[in-house]
Protein backbone atom coordinates (compact mmCIF):
# COMPACT_ATOMS: atom_id res chain seq x y z
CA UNK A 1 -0.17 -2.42 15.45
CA UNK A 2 -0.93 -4.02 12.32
CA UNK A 3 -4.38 -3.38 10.16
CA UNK A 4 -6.87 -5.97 8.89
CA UNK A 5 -5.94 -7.91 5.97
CA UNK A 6 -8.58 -8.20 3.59
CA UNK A 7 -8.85 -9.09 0.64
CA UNK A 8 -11.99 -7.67 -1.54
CA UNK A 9 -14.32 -9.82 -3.28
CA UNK A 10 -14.33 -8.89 -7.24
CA UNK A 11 -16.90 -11.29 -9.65
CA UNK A 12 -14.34 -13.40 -11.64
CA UNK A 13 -15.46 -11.58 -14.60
CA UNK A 14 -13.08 -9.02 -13.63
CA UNK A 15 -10.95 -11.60 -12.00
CA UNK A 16 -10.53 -12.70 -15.54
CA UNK A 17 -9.51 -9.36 -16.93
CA UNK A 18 -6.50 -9.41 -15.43
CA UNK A 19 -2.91 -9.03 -17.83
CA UNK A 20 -0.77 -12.03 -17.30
CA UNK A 21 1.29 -10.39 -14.99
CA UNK A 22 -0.92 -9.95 -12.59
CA UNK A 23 -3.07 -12.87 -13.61
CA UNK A 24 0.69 -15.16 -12.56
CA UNK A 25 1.89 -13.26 -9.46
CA UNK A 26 -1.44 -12.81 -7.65
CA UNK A 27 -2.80 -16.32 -8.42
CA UNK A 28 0.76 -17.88 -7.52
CA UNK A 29 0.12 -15.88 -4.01
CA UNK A 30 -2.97 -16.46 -3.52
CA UNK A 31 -4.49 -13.41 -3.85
CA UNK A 32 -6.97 -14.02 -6.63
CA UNK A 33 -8.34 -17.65 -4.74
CA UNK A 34 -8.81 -15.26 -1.92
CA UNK A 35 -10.52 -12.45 -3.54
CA UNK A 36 -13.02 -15.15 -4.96
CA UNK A 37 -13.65 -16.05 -1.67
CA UNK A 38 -13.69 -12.94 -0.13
CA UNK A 39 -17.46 -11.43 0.97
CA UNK A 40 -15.80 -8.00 1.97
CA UNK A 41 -17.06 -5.11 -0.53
CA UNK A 42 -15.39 -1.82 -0.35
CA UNK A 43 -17.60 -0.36 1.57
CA UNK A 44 -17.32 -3.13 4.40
CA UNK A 45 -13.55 -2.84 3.48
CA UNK A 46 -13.58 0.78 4.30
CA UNK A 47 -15.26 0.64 7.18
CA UNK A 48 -12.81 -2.20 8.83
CA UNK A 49 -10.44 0.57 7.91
CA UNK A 50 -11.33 3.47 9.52
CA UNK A 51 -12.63 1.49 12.82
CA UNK A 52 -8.67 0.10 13.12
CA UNK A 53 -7.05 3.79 12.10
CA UNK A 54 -9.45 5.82 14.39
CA UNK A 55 -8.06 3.71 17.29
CA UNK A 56 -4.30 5.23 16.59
CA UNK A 57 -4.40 8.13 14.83
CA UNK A 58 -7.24 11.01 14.33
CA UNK A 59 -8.59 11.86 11.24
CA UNK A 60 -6.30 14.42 8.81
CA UNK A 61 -3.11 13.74 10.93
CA UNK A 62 -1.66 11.47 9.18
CA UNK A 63 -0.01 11.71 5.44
CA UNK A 64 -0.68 8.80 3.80
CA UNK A 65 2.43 6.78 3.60
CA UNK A 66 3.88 3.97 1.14
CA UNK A 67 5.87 3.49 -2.19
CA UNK A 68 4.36 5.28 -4.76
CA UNK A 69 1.33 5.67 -3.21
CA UNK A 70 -0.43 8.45 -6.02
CA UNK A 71 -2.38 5.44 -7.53
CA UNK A 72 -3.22 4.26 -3.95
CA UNK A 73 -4.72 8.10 -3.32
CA UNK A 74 -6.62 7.92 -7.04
CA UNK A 75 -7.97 4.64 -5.81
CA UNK A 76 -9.36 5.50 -2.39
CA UNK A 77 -10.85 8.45 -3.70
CA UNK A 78 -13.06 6.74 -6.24
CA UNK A 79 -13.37 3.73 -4.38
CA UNK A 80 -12.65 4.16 -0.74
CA UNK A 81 -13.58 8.35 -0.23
CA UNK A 82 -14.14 8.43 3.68
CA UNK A 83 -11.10 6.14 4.11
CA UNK A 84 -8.91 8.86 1.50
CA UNK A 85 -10.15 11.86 3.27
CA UNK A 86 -9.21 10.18 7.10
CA UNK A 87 -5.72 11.22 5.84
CA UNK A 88 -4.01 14.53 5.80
CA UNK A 89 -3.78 15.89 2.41
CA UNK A 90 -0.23 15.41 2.26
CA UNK A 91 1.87 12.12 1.31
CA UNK A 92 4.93 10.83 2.62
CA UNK A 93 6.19 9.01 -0.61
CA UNK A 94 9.05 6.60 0.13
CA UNK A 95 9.49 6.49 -3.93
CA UNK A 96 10.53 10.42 -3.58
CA UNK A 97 13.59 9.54 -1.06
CA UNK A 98 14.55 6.25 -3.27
CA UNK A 99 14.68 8.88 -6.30
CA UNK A 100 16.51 11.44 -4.62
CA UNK A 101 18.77 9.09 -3.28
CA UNK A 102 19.29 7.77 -6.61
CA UNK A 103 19.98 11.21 -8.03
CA UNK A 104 22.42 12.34 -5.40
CA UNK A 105 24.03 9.51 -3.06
CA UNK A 106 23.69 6.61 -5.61
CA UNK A 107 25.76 4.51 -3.42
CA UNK A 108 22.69 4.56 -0.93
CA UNK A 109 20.22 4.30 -3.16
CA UNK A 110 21.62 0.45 -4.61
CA UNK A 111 21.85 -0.69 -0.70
CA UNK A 112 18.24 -1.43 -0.22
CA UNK A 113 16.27 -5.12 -1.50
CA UNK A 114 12.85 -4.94 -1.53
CA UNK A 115 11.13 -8.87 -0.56
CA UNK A 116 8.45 -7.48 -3.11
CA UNK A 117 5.99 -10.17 -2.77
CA UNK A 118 3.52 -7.84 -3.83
CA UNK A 119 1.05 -8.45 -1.11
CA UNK A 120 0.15 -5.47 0.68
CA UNK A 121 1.76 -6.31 4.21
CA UNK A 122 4.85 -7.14 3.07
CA UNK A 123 4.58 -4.11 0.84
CA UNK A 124 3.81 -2.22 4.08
CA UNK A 125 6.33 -3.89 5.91
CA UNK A 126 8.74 -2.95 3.11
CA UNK A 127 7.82 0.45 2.24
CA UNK A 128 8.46 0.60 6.53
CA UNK A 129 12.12 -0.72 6.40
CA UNK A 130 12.84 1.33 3.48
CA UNK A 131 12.30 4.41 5.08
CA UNK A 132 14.22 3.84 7.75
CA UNK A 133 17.00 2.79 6.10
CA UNK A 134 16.91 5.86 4.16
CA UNK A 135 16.59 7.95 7.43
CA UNK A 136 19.64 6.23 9.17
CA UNK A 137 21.77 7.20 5.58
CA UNK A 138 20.05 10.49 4.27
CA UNK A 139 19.34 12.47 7.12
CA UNK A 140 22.16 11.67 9.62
């Protein structure tokens, strides 16, 4: 099952304080035209959230999963906390196995391509593929 997609409104004051990084790759997506348009807060955002996870999983079973996912943590717990503390208190970090990997079978570690279209499905979908690649060549 997939989640909801949503993108969170933000006044384009902030919108505006974006580096030009971000400012290029999320208005050449379409992120930022859809977080202007957006009337999802957090809180609704949050909510959406928890109503889709509590159908799958129950609350502190799961890790909380991704690429490099500390800032993700940092972020639901000042912005999102019901949402951060649905998860276990543990992470499964695909960034840990891609550094390890690295470190010790660098010959895996160059065999993976990110799409990295920085939207969070495909980051999902990524972060996803990426672990499984690294199960089917790290722990055989």
């Amino acid at each position: 099952a997939e989640g909801p997609v949503l993108a969170i409104h933000q006044p384009d004051t902030v919108l505006a304080g974006m580096d030009e990084w971000n400012t290029r790759q999320h208005g050449e997506s379409g992120l930022v035209e859809r977080v202007r348009n957006s009337s999802i807060d957090e809180r609704a955002a949050e909510q959406r959230t928890l109503e889709f996870l509590g159908h799958y999983v129950e609350p502190k079973a799961s890790p909380m999963c991704g690429n490099s996912i500390c800032q993700d943590r940092r972020f639901l717990a000042r912005c999102m906390p019901e949402l951060e503390a649905f998860f276990h208190y543990r992470n499964l970090d695909v960034s840990t196995l891609k550094e390890l990997a690295r470190r010790w079978y660098p010959q895996v570690a160059t065999g993976f391509q990110k799409q990295s279209t920085h939207l969070a499905l495909d980051d999902v979908r990524d972060s996803i593929r990426e672990l499984q690649y690294y199960r089917e060549r790290l722990f055989r």
